[in-house]
N, C-alpha and C. Protein backbone atom coordinates (compact mmCIF):
# COMPACT_ATOMS: atom_id res chain seq x y z
N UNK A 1 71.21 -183.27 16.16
CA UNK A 1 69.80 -183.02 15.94
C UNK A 1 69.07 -184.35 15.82
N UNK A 2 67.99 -184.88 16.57
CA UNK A 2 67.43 -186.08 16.61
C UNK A 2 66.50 -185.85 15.49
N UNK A 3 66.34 -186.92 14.75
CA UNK A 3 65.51 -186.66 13.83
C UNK A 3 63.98 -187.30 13.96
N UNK A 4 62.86 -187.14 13.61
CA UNK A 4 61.53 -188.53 14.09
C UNK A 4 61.45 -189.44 13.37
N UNK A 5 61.27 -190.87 14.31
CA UNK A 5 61.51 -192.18 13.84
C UNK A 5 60.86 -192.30 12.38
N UNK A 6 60.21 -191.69 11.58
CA UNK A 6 59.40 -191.92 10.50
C UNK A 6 60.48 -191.54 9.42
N UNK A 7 61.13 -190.30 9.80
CA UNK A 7 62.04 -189.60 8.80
C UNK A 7 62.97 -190.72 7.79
N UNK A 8 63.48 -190.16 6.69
CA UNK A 8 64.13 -191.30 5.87
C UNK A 8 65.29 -191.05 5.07
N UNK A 9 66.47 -191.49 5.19
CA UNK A 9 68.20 -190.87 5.02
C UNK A 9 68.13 -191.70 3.88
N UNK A 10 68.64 -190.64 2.80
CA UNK A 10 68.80 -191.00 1.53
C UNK A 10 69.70 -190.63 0.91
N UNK A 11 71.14 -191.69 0.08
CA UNK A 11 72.04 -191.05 -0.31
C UNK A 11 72.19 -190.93 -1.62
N UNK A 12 72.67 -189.97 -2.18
CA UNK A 12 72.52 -189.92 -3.66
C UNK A 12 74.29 -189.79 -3.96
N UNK A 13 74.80 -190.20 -5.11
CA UNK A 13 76.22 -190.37 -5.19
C UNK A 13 76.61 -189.97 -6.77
N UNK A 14 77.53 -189.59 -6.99
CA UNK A 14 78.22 -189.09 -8.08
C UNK A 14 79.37 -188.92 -8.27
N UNK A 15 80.12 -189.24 -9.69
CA UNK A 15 81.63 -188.84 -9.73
C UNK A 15 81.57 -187.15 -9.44
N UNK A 16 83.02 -187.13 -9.04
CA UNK A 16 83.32 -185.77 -9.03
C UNK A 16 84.40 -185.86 -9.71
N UNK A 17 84.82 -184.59 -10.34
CA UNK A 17 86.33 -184.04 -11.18
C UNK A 17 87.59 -184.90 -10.63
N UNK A 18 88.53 -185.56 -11.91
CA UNK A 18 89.27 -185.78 -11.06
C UNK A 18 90.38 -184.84 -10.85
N UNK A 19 90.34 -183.41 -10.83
CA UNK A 19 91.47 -182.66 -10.51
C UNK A 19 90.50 -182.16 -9.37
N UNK A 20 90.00 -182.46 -8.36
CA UNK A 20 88.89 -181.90 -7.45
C UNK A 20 89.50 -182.69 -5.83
N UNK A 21 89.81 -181.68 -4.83
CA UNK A 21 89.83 -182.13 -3.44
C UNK A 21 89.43 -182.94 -3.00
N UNK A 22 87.79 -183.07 -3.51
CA UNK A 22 87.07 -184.22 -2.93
C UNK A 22 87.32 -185.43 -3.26
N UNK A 23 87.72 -185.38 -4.72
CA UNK A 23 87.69 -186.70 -5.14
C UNK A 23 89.09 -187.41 -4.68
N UNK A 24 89.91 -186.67 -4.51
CA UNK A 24 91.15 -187.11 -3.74
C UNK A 24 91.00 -187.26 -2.03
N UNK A 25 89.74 -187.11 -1.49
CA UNK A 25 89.50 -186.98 -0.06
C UNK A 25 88.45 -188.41 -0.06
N UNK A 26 87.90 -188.18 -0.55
CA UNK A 26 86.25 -189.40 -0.98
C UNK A 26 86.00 -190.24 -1.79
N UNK A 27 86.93 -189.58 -3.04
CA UNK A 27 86.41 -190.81 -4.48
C UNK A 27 85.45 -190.48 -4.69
N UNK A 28 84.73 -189.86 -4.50
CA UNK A 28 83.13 -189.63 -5.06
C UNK A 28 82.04 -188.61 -4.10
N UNK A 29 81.44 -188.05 -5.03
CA UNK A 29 80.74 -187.15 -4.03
C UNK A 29 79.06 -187.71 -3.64
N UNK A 30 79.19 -187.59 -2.96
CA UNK A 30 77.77 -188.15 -1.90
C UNK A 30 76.85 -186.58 -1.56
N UNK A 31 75.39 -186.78 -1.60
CA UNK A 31 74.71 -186.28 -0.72
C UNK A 31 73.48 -186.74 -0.36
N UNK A 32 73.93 -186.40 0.96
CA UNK A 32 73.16 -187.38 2.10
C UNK A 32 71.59 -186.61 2.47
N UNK A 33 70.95 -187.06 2.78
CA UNK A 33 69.08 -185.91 2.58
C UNK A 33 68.59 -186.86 3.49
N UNK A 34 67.70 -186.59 4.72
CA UNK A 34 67.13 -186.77 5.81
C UNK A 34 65.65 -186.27 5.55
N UNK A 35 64.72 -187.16 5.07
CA UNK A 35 63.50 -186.44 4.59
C UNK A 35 62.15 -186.96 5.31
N UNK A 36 61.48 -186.07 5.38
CA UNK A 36 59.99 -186.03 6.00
C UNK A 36 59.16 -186.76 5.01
N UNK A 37 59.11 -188.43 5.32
CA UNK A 37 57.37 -188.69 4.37
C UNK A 37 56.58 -188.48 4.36
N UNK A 38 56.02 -187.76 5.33
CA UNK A 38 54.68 -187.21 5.37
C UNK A 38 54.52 -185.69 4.71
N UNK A 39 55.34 -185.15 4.23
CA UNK A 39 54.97 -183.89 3.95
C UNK A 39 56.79 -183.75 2.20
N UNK A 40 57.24 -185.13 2.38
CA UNK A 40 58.76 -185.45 1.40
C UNK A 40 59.55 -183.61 1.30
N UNK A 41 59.35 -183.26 2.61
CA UNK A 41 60.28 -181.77 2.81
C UNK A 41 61.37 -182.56 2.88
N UNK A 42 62.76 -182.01 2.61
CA UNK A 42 64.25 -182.50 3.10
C UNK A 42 64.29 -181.29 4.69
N UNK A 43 64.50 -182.16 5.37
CA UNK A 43 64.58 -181.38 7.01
C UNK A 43 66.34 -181.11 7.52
N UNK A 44 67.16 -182.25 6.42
CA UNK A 44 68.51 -181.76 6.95
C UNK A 44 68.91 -182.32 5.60
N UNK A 45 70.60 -181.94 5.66
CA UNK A 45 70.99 -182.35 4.24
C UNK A 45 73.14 -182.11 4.86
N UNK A 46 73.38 -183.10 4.19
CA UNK A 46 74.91 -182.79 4.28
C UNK A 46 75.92 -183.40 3.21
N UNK A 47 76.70 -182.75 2.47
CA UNK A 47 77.36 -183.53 1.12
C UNK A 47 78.93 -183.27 2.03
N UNK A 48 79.28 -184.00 0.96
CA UNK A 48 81.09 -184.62 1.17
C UNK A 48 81.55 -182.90 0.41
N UNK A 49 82.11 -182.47 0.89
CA UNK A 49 83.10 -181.28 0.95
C UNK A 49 84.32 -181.66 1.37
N UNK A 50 84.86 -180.22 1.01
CA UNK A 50 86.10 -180.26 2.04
C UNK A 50 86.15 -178.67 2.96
N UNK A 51 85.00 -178.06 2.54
CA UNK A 51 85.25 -176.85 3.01
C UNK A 51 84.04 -176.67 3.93
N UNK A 52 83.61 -176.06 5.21
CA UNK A 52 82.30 -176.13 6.18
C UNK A 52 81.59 -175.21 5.25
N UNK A 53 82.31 -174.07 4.74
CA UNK A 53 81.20 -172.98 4.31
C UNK A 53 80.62 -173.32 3.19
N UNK A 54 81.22 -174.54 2.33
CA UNK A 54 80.43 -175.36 1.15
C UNK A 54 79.87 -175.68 1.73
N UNK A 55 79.83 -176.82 2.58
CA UNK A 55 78.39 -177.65 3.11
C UNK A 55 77.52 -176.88 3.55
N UNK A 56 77.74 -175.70 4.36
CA UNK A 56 76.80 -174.54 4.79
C UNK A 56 75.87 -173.81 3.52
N UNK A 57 76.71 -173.21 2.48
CA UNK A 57 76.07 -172.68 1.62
C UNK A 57 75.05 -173.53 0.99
N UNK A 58 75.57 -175.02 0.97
CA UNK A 58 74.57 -175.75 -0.01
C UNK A 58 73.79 -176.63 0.60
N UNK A 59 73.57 -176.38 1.93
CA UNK A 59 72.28 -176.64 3.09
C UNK A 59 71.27 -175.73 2.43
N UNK A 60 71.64 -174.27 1.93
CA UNK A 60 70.75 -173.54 1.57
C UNK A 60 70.20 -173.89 0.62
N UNK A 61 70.20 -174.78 -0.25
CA UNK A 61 69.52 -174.92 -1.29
C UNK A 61 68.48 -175.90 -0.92
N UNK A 62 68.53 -176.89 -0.20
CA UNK A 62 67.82 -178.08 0.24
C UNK A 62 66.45 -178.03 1.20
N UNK A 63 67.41 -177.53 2.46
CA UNK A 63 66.25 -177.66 3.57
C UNK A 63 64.95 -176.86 3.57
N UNK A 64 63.88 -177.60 3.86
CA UNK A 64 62.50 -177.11 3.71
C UNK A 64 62.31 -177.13 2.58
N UNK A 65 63.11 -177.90 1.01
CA UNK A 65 62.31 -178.06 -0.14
C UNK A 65 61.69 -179.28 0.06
N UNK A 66 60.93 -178.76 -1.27
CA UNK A 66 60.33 -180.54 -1.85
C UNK A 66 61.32 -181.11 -2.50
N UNK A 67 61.44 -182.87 -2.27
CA UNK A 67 62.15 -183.65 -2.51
C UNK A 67 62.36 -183.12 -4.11
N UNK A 68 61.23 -183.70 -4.91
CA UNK A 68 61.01 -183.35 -5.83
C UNK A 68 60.92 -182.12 -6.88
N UNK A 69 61.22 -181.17 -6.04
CA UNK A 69 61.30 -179.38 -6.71
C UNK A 69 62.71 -179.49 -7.46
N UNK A 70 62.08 -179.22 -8.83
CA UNK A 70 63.32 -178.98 -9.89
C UNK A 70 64.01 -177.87 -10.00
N UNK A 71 63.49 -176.58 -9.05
CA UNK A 71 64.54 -175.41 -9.24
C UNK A 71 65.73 -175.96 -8.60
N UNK A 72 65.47 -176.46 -7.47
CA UNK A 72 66.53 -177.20 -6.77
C UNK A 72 67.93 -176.88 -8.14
N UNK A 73 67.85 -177.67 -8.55
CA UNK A 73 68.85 -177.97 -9.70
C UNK A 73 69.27 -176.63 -10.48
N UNK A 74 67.89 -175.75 -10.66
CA UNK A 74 68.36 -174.57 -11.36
C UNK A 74 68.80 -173.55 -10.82
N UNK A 75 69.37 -173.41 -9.10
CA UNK A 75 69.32 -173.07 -8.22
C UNK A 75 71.16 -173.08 -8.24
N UNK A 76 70.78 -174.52 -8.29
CA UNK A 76 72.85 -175.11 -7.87
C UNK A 76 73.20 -174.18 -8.95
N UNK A 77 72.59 -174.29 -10.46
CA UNK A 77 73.39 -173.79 -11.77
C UNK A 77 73.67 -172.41 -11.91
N UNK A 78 72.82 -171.87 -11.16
CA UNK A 78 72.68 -170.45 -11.13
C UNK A 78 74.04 -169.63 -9.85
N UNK A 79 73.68 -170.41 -8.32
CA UNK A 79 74.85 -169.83 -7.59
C UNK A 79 75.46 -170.30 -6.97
N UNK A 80 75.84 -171.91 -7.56
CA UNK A 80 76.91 -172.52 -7.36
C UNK A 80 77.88 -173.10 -8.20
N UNK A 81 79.20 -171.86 -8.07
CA UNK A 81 80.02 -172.31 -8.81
C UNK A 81 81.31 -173.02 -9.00
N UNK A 82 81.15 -173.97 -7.73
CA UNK A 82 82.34 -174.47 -7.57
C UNK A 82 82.68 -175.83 -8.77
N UNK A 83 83.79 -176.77 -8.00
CA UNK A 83 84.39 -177.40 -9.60
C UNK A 83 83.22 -178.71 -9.38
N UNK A 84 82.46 -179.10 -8.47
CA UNK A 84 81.59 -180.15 -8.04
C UNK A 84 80.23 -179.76 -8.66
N UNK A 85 79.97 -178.63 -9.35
CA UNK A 85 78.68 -178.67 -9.28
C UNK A 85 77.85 -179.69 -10.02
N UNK A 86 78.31 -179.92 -11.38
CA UNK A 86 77.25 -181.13 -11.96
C UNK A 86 77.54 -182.10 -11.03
N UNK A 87 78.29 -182.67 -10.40
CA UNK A 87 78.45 -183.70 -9.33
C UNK A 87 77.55 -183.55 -8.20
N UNK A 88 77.13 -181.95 -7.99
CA UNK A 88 76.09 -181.76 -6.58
C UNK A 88 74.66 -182.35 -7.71
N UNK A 89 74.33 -181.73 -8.82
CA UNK A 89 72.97 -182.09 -9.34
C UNK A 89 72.38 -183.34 -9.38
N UNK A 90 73.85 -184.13 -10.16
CA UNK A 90 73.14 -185.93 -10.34
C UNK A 90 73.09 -186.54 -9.06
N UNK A 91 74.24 -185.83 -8.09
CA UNK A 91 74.09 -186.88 -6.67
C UNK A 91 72.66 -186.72 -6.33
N UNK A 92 72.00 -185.31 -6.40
CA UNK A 92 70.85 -184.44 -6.38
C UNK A 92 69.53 -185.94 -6.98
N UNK A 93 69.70 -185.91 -8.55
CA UNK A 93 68.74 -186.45 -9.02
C UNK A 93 69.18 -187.85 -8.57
N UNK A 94 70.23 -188.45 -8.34
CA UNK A 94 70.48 -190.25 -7.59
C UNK A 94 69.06 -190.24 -6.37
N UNK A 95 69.58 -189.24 -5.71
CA UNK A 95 68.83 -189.22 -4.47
C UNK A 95 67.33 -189.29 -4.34
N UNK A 96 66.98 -188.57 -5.54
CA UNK A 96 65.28 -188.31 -5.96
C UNK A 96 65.31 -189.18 -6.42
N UNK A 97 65.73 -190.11 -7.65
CA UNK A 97 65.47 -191.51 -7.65
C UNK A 97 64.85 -192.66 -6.76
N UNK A 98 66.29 -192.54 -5.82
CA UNK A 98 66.07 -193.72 -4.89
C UNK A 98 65.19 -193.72 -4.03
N UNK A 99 64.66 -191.89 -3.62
CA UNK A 99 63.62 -191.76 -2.74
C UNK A 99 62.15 -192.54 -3.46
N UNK A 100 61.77 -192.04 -4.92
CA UNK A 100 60.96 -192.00 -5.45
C UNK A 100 60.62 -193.78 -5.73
N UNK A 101 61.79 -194.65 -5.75
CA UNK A 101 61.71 -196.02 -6.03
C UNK A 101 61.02 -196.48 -4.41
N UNK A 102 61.87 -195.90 -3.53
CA UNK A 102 61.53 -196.43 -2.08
C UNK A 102 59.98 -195.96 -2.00
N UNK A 103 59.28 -194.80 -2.03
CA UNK A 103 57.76 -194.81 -1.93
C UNK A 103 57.26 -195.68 -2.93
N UNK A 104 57.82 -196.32 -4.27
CA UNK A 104 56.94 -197.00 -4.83
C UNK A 104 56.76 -198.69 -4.44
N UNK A 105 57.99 -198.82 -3.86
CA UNK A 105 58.23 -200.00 -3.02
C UNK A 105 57.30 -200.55 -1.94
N UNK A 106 56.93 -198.73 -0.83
CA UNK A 106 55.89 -199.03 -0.33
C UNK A 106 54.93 -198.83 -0.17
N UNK A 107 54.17 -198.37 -1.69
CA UNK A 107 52.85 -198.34 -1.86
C UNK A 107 52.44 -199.93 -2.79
N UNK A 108 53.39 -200.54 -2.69
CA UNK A 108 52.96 -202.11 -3.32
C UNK A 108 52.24 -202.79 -1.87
């Protein structure tokens, strides 16, 4: 999927469990967010799994939000229950961070 030159890949990172697949596959769980500045929708989204129908299910939580929408989070807590989940939230809030530092970067 080509994305438009404006768009902006942002990774957010977190420990995961260490009795957890991933962390024996990755060391750490990542999620990666491809976002629209003009409108800060997330347009694609993909985290470190090990399973497709994880990364699938938890596309659903992302795409077409606002960067910034906090159900997001109450969303993961509610119907995602795998052993990663506080690991999906902070990678979650890393990511809103770094987005939120990068627009303040370039509104200086």
């Amino acid at each position: 999927m080509p994305y438009d030159e404006d768009t902006i890949y942002v990774v957010g990172d977190a420990k995961s469990p260490q009795n957890n697949p991933i962390t024996e596959k990755f060391k750490a769980y990542f999620l990666a967010l491809v976002i629209d500045p003009k409108t800060h929708l997330i347009v694609d989204v993909e985290c470190s799994t090990t399973l497709a129908l994880t990364n699938k299910f938890i596309r659903g939580f992302f795409i077409g939000q606002h960067i910034h929408n906090s159900d997001i989070s109450t969303q993961i807590t509610q119907r995602y229950l795998g052993a990663s989940q506080k690991a999906l939230i902070v990678a979650f809030k890393d990511a809103q961070k770094k987005y939120a530092q990068h627009l303040q970067r370039d509104a200086e």
